[in-house]
C-alpha atoms as a PDB file:
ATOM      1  CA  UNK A   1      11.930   5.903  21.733  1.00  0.00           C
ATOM      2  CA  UNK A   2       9.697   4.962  18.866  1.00  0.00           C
ATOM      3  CA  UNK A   3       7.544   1.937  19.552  1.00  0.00           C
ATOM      4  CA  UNK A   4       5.093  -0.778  17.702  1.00  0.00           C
ATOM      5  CA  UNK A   5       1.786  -1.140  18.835  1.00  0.00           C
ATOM      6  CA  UNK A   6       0.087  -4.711  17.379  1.00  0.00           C
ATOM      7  CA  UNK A   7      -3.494  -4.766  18.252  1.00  0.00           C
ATOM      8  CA  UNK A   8      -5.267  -7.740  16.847  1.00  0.00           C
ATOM      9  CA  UNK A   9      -8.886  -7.158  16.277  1.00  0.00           C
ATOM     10  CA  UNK A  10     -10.497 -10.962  16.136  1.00  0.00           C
ATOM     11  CA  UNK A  11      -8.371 -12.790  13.914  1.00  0.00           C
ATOM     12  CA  UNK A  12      -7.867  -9.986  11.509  1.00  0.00           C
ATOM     13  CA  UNK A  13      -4.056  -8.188  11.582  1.00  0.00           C
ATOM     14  CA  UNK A  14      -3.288  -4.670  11.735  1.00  0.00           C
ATOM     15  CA  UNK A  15      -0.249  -4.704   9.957  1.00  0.00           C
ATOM     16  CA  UNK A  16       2.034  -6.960   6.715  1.00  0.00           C
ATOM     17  CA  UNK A  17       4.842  -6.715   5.642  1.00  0.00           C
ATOM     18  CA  UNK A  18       6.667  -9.742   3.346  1.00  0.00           C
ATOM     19  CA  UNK A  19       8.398 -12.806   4.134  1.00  0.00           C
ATOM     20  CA  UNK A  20      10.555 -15.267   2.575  1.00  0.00           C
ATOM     21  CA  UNK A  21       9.688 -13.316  -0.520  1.00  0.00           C
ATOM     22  CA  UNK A  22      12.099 -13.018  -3.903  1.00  0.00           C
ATOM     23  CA  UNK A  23      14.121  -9.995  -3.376  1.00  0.00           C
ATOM     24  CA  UNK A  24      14.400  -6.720  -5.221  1.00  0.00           C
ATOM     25  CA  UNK A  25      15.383  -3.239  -4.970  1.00  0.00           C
ATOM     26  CA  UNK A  26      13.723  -0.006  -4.383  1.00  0.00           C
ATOM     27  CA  UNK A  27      15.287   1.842  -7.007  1.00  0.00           C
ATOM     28  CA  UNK A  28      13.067  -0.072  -9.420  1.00  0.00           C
ATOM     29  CA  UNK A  29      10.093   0.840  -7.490  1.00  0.00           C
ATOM     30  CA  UNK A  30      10.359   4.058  -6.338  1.00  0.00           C
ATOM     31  CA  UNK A  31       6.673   4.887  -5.974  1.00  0.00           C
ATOM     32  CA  UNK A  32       6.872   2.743  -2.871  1.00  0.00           C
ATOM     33  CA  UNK A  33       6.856   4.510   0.375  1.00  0.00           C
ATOM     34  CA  UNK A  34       6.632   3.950   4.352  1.00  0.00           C
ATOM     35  CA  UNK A  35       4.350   5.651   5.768  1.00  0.00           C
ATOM     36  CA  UNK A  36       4.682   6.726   9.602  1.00  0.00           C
ATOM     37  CA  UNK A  37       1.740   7.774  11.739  1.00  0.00           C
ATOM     38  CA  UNK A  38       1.900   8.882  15.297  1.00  0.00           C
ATOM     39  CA  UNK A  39      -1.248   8.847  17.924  1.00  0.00           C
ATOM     40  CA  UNK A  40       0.143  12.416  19.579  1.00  0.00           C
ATOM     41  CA  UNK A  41      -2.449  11.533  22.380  1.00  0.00           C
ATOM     42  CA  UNK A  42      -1.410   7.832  23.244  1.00  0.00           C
ATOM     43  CA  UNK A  43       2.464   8.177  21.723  1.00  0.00           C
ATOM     44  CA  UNK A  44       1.428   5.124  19.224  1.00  0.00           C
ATOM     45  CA  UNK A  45       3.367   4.457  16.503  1.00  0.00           C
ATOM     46  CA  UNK A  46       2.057   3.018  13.186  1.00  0.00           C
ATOM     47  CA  UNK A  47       3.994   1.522  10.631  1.00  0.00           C
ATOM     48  CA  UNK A  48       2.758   0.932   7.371  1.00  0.00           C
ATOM     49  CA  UNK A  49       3.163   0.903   3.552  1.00  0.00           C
ATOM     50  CA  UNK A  50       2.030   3.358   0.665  1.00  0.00           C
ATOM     51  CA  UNK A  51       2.156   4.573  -2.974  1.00  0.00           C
ATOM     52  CA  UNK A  52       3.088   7.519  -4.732  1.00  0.00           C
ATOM     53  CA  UNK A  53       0.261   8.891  -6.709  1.00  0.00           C
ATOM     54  CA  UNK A  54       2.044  11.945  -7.434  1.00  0.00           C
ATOM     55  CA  UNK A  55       4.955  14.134  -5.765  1.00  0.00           C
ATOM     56  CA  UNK A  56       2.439  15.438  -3.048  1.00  0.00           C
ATOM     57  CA  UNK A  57      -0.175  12.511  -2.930  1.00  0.00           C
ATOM     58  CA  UNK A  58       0.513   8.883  -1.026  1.00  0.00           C
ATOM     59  CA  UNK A  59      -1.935   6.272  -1.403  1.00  0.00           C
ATOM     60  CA  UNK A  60      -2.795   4.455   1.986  1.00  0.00           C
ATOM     61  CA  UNK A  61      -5.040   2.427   4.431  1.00  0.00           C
ATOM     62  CA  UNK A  62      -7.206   3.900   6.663  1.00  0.00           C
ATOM     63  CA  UNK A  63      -5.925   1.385   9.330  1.00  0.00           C
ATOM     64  CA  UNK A  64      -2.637   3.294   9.253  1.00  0.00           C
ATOM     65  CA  UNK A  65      -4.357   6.484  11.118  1.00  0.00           C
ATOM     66  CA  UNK A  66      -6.270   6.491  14.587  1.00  0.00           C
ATOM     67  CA  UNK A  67     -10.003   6.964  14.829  1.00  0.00           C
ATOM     68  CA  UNK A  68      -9.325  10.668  16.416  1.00  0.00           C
ATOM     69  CA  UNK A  69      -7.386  12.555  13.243  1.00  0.00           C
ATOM     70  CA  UNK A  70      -7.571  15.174  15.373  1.00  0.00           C
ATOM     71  CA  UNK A  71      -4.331  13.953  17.567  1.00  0.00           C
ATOM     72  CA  UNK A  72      -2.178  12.514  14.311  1.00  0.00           C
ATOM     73  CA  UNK A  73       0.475  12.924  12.724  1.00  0.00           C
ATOM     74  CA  UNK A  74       2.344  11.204   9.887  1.00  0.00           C
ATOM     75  CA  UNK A  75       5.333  11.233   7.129  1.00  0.00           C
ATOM     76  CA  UNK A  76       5.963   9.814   4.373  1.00  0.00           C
ATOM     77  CA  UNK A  77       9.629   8.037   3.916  1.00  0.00           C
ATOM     78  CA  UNK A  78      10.508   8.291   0.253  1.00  0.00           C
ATOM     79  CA  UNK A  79      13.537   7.313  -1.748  1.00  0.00           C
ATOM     80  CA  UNK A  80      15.285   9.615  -3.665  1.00  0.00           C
ATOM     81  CA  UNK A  81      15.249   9.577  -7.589  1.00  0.00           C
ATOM     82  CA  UNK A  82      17.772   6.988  -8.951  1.00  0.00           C
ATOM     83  CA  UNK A  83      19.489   6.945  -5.419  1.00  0.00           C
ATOM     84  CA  UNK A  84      19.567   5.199  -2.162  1.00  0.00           C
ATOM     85  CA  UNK A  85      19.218   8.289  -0.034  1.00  0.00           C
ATOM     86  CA  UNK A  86      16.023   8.659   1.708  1.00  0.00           C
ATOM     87  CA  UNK A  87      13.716  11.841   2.325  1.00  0.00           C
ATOM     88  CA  UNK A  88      10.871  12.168   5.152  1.00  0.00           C
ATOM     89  CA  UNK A  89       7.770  14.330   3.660  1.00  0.00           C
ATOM     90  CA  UNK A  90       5.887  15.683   6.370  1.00  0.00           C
ATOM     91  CA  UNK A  91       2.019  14.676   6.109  1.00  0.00           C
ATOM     92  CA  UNK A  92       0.208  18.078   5.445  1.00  0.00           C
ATOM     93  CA  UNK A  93      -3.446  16.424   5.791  1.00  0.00           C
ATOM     94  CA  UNK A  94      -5.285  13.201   5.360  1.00  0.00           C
ATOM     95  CA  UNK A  95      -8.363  12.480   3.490  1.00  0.00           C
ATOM     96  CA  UNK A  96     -10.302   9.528   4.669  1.00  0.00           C
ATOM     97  CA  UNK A  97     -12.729   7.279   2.436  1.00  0.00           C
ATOM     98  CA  UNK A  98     -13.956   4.097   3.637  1.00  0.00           C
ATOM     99  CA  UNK A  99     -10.986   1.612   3.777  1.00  0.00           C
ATOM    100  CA  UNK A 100      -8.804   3.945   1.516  1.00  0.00           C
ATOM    101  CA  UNK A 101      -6.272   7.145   3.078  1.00  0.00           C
ATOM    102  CA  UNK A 102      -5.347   9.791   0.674  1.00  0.00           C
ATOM    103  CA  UNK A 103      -1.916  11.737   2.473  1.00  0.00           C
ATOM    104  CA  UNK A 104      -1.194  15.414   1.272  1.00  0.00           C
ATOM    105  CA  UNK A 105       2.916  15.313   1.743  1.00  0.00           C
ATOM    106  CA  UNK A 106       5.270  17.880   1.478  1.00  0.00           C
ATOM    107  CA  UNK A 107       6.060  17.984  -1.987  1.00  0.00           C
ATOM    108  CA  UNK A 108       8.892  16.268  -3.481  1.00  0.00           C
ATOM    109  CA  UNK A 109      10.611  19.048  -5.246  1.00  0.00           C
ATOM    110  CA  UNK A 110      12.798  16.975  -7.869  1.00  0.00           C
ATOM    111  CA  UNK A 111      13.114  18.742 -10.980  1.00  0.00           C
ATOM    112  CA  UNK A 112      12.277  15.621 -13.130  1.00  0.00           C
ATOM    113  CA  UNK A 113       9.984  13.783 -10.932  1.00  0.00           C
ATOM    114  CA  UNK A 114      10.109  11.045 -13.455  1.00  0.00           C
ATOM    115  CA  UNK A 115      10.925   9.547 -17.107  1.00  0.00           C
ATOM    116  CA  UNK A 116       8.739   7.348 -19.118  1.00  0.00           C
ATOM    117  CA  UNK A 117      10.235   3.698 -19.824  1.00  0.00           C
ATOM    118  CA  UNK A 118      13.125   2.164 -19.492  1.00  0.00           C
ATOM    119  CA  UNK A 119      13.153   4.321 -16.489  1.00  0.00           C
ATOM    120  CA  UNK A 120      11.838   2.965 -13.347  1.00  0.00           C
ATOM    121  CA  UNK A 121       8.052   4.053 -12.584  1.00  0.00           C
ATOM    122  CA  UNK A 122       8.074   6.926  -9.463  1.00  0.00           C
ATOM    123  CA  UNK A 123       4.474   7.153  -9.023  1.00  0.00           C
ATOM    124  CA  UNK A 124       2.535   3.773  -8.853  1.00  0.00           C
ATOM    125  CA  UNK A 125       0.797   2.830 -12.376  1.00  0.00           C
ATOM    126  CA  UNK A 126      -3.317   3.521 -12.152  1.00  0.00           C
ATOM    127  CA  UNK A 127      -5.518   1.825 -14.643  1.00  0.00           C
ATOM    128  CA  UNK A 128      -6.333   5.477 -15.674  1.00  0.00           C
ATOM    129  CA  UNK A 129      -6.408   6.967 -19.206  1.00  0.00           C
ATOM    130  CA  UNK A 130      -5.669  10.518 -18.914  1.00  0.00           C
ATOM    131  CA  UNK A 131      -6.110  13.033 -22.018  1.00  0.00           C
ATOM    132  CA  UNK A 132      -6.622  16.466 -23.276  1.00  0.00           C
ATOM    133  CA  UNK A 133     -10.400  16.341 -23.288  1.00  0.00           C
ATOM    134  CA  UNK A 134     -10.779  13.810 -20.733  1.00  0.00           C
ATOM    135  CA  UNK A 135      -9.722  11.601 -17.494  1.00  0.00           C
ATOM    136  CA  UNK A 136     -10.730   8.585 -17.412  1.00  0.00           C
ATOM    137  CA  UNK A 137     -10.592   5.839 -14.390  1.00  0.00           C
ATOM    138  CA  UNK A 138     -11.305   2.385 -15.409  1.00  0.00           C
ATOM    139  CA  UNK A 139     -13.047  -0.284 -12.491  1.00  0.00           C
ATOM    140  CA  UNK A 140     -11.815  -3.678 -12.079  1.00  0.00           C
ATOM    141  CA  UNK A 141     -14.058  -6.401 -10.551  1.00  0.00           C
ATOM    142  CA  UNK A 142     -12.748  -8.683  -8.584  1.00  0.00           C
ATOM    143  CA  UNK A 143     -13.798 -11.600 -10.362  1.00  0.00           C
ATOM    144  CA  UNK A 144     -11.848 -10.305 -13.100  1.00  0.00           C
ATOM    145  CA  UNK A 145      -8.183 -10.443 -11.564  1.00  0.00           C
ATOM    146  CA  UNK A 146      -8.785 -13.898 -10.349  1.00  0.00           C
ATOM    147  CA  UNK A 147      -6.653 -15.568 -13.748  1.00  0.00           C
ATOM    148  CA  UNK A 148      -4.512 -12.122 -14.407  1.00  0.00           C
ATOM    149  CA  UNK A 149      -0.932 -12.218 -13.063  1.00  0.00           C
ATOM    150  CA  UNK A 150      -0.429 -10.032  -9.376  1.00  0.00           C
ATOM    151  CA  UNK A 151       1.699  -9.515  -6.886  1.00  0.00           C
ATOM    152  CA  UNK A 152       2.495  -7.653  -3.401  1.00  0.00           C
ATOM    153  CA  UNK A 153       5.219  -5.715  -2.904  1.00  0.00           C
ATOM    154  CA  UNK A 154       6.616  -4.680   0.758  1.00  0.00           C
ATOM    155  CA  UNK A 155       9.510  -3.900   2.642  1.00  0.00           C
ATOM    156  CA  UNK A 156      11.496  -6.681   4.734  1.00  0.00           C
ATOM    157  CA  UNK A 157      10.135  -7.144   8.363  1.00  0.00           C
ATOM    158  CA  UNK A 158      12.022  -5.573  10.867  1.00  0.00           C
ATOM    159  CA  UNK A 159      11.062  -5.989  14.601  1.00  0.00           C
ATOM    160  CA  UNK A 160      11.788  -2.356  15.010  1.00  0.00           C
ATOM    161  CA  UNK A 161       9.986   0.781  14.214  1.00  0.00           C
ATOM    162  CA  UNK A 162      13.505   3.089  13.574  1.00  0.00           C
ATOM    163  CA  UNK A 163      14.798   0.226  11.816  1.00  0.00           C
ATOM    164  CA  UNK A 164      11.672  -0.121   9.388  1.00  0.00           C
ATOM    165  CA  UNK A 165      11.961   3.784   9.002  1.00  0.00           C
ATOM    166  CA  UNK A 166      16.056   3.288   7.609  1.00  0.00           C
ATOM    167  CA  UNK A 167      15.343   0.255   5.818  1.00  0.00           C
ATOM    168  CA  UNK A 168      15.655  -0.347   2.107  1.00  0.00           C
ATOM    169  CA  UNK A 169      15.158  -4.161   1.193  1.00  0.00           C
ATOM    170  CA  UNK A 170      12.506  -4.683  -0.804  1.00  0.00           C
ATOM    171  CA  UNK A 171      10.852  -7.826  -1.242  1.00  0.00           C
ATOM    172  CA  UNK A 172       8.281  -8.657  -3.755  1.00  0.00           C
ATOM    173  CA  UNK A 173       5.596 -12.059  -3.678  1.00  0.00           C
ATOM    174  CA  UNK A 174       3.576 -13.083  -6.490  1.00  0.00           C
ATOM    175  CA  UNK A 175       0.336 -14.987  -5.539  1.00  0.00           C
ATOM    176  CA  UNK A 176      -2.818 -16.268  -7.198  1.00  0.00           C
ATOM    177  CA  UNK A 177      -5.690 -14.249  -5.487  1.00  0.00           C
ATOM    178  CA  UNK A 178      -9.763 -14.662  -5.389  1.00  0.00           C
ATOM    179  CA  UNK A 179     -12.659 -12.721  -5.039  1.00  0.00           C
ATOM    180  CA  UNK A 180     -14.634 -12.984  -1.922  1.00  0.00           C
ATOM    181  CA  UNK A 181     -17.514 -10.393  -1.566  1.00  0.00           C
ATOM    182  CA  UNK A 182     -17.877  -6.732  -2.649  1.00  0.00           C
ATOM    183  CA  UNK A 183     -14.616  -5.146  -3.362  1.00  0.00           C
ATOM    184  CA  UNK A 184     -12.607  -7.514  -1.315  1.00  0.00           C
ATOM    185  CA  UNK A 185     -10.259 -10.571  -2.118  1.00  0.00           C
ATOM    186  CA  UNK A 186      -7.958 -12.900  -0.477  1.00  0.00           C
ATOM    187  CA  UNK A 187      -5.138 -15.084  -1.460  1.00  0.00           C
ATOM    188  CA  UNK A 188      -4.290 -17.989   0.647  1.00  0.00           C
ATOM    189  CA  UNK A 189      -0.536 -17.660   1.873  1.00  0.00           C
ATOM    190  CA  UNK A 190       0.576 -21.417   2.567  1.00  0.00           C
ATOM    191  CA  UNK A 191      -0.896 -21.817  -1.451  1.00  0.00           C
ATOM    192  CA  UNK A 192       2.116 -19.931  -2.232  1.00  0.00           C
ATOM    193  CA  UNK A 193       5.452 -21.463  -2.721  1.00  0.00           C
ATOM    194  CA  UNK A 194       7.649 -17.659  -3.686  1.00  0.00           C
ATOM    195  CA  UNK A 195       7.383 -16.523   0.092  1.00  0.00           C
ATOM    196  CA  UNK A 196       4.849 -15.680   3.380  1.00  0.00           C
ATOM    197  CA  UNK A 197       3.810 -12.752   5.079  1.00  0.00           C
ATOM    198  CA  UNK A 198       4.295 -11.055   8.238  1.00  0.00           C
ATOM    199  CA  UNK A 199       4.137  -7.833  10.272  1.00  0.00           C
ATOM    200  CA  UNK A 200       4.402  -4.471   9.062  1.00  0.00           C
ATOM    201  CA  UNK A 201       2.843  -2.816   6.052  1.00  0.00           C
ATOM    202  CA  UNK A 202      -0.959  -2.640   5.600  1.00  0.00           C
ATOM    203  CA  UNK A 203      -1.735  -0.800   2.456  1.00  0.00           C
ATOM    204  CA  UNK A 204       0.999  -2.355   0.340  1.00  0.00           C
ATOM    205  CA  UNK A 205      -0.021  -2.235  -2.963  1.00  0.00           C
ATOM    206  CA  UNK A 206      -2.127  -4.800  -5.178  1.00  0.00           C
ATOM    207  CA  UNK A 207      -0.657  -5.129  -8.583  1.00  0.00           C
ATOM    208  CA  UNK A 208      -1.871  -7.289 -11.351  1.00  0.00           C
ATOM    209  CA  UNK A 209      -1.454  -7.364 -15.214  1.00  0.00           C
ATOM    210  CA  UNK A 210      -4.596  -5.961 -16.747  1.00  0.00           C
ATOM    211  CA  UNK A 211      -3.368  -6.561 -20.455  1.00  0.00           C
ATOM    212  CA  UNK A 212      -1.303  -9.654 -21.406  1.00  0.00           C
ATOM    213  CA  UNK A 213      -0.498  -8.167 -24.725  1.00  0.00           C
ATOM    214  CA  UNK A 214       1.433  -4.711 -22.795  1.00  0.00           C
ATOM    215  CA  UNK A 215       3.169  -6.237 -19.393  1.00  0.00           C
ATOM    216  CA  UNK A 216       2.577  -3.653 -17.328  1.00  0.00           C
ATOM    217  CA  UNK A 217       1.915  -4.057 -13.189  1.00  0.00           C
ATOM    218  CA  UNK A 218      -1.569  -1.585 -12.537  1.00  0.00           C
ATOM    219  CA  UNK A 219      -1.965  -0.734  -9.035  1.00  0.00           C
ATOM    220  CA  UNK A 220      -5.539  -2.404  -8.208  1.00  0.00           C
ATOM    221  CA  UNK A 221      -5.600  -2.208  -4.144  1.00  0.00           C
ATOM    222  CA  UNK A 222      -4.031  -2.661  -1.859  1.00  0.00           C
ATOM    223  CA  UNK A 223      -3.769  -5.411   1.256  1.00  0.00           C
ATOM    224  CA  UNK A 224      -6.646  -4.637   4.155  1.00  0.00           C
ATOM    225  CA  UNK A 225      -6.167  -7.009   6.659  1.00  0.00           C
ATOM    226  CA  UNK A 226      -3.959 -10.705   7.381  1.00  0.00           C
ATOM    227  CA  UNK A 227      -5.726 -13.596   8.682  1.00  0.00           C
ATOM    228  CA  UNK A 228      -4.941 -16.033  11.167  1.00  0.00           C
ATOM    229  CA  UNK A 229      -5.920 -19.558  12.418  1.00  0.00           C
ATOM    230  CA  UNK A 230      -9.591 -20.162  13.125  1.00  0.00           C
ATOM    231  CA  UNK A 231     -10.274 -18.900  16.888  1.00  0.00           C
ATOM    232  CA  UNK A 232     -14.166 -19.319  19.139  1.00  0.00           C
ATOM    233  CA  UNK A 233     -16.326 -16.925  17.708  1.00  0.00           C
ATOM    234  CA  UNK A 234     -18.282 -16.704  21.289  1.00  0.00           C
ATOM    235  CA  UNK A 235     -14.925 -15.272  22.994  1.00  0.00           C
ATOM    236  CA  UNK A 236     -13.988 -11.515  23.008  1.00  0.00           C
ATOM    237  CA  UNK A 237     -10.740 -11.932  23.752  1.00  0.00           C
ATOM    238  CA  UNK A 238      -8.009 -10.205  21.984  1.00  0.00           C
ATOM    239  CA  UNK A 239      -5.870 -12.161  19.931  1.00  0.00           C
ATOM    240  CA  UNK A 240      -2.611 -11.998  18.934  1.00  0.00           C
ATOM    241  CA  UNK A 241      -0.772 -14.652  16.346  1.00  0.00           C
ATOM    242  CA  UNK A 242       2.817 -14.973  15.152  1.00  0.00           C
ATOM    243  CA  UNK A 243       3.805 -14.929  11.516  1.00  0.00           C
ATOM    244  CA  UNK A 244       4.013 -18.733  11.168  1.00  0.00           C
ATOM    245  CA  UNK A 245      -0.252 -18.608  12.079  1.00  0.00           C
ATOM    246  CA  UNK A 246      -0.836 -16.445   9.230  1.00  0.00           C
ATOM    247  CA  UNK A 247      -3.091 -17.854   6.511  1.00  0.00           C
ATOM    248  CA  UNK A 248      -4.578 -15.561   4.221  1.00  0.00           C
ATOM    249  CA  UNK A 249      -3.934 -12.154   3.057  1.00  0.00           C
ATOM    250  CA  UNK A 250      -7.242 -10.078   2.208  1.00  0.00           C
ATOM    251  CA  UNK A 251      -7.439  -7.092  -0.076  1.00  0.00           C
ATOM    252  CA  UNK A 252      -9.516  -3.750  -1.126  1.00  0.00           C
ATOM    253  CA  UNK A 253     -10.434  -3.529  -4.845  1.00  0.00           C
ATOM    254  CA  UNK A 254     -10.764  -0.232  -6.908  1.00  0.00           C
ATOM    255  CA  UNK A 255     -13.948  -1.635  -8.143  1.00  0.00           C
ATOM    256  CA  UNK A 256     -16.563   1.679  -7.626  1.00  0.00           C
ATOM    257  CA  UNK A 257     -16.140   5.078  -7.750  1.00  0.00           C
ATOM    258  CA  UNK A 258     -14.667   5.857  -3.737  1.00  0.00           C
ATOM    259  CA  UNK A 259     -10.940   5.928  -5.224  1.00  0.00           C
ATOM    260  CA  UNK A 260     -11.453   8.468  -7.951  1.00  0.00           C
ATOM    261  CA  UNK A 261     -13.719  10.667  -5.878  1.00  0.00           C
ATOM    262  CA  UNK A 262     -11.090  10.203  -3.273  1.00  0.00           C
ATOM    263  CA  UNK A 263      -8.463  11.488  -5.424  1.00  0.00           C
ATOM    264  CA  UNK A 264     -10.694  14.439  -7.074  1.00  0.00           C
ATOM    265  CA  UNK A 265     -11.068  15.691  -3.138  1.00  0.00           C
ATOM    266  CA  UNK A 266      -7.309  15.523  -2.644  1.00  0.00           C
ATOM    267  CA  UNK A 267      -5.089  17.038  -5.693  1.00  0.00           C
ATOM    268  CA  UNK A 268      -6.428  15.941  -8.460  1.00  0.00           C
ATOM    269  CA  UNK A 269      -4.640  17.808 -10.865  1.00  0.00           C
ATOM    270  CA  UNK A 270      -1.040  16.426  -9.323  1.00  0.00           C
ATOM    271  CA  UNK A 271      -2.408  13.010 -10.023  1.00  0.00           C
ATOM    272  CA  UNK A 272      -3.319  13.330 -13.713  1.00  0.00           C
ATOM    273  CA  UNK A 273      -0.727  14.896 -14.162  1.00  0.00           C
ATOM    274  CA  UNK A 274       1.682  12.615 -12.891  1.00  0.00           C
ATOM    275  CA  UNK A 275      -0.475   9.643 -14.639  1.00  0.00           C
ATOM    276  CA  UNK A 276       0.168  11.475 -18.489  1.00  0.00           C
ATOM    277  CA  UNK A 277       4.249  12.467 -17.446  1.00  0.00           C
ATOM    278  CA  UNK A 278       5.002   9.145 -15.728  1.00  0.00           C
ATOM    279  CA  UNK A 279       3.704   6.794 -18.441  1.00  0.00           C
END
């Protein structure tokens, strides 16, 4: 039987998923994916969140994967194309770079992987400007996103792992974040009156509205980590908090160059092109 392992390293969480959050559905988000990883050594189950970047690339936080790679394996849950129905990719390799996890999936073989607008996105939105000549990916500080709109999506907490795997409510929580050092940032949850986080989900995506003038949500990171109540710093003790503790939600920040190299290492190609179809 499949089985959730929390392991709370200080006061940081290794795991989010959304709370009290406004609802929505998956079909109108269908770049959003679970990702399952499996410790084939220990039997540990991981449970966490991802993005499309193209039908054979998931975007993803290293926290999702054991130390050893050596012993892991993983899938990607996707939903079908303007449907309900679910598909499991099988995880074909995993590039990791710093905080960020590139998956290689089995590739979705839908003949039109997506449509440009008023159709919903299937691959998550990149500030990226791909053209004939040129590919270009555009930095964002985080100092920058602190008065643009952004939000968090995830799926509903469930207290168990099969049930996360079947589930497909969506919930979605906007919240003001701020920059704290390097390519991190944090928003503080009980600031927020639209919802709360909880277990389940590192590496949901970061979205924010880069342009006021064209409303579109840009994937800009992704969360890295929840925060509980202050604990003694001189104690080693592990430490494990409920959701109603949680205070603030930290995230990574494409702000360098690790994403895009990241991506030029995995399947580049799959990912421009699914930037210049999608949108």
């Amino acid at each position: 039987m499949l089985f959730r392992a929390i392991v709370v390293a200080s006061i940081c969480a290794l795991a989010l998923s959304l709370y009290i959050a406004d609802p929505t559905r998956w079909t109108r988000h269908q770049y959003l994916v679970k990702v399952l990883t499996k410790d084939t050594k220990t039997g540990t189950i991981s449970t966490c969140t991802g993005t499309l970047l193209s039908p054979s690339v998931v975007l993803t936080s290293a926290r999702c994967f054991p130390k050893d790679q050596k012993n892991v394996a993983g899938q990607a849950v996707v939903v079908k194309r303007d449907s309900f129905d679910l598909m499991n990719k099988a995880m074909l390799a995993v590039r990791i770079d710093g905080d960020l996890a590139l998956m290689k999936i089995d590739a979705i073989k839908d003949e039109q992987f997506c449509d440009k607008d008023p159709h919903p996105p299937r691959v998550a939105r990149l500030n990226f400007k791909p053209s004939l000549t040129e590919a270009t990916y555009l930095t964002v500080e985080p100092k920058e996103l602190q008065d643009m709109r952004c939000r968090v999506l995830g799926f509903k907490t469930k207290d168990d792992v099969e049930e996360f795997a079947t589930s497909k409510e969506l919930q979605i929580l906007e919240l003001d974040v701020r920059a704290d050092q390097d390519n991190l940032m944090f928003s503080e949850v009980n600031a927020n009156t639209t919802g709360r986080v909880c277990w389940d989900d590192i590496g949901a995506p970061l979205e924010c509205v880069l342009n006021d003038e064209d409303i579109k949500w840009t994937q800009v990171g992704f969360v890295h980590g929840l925060y509980g109540r202050e604990t003694d710093q001189d104690t080693n003790s592990t430490i494990s908090f409920s959701c109603s503790d949680v205070q603030t939600m930290q995230f990574v920040v494409f702000n360098d160059n690790t994403f895009a190299h990241a991506i030029e290492s995995v399947d580049k190609s799959s990912v421009f092109e699914a930037q210049d179809k999608c949108f």
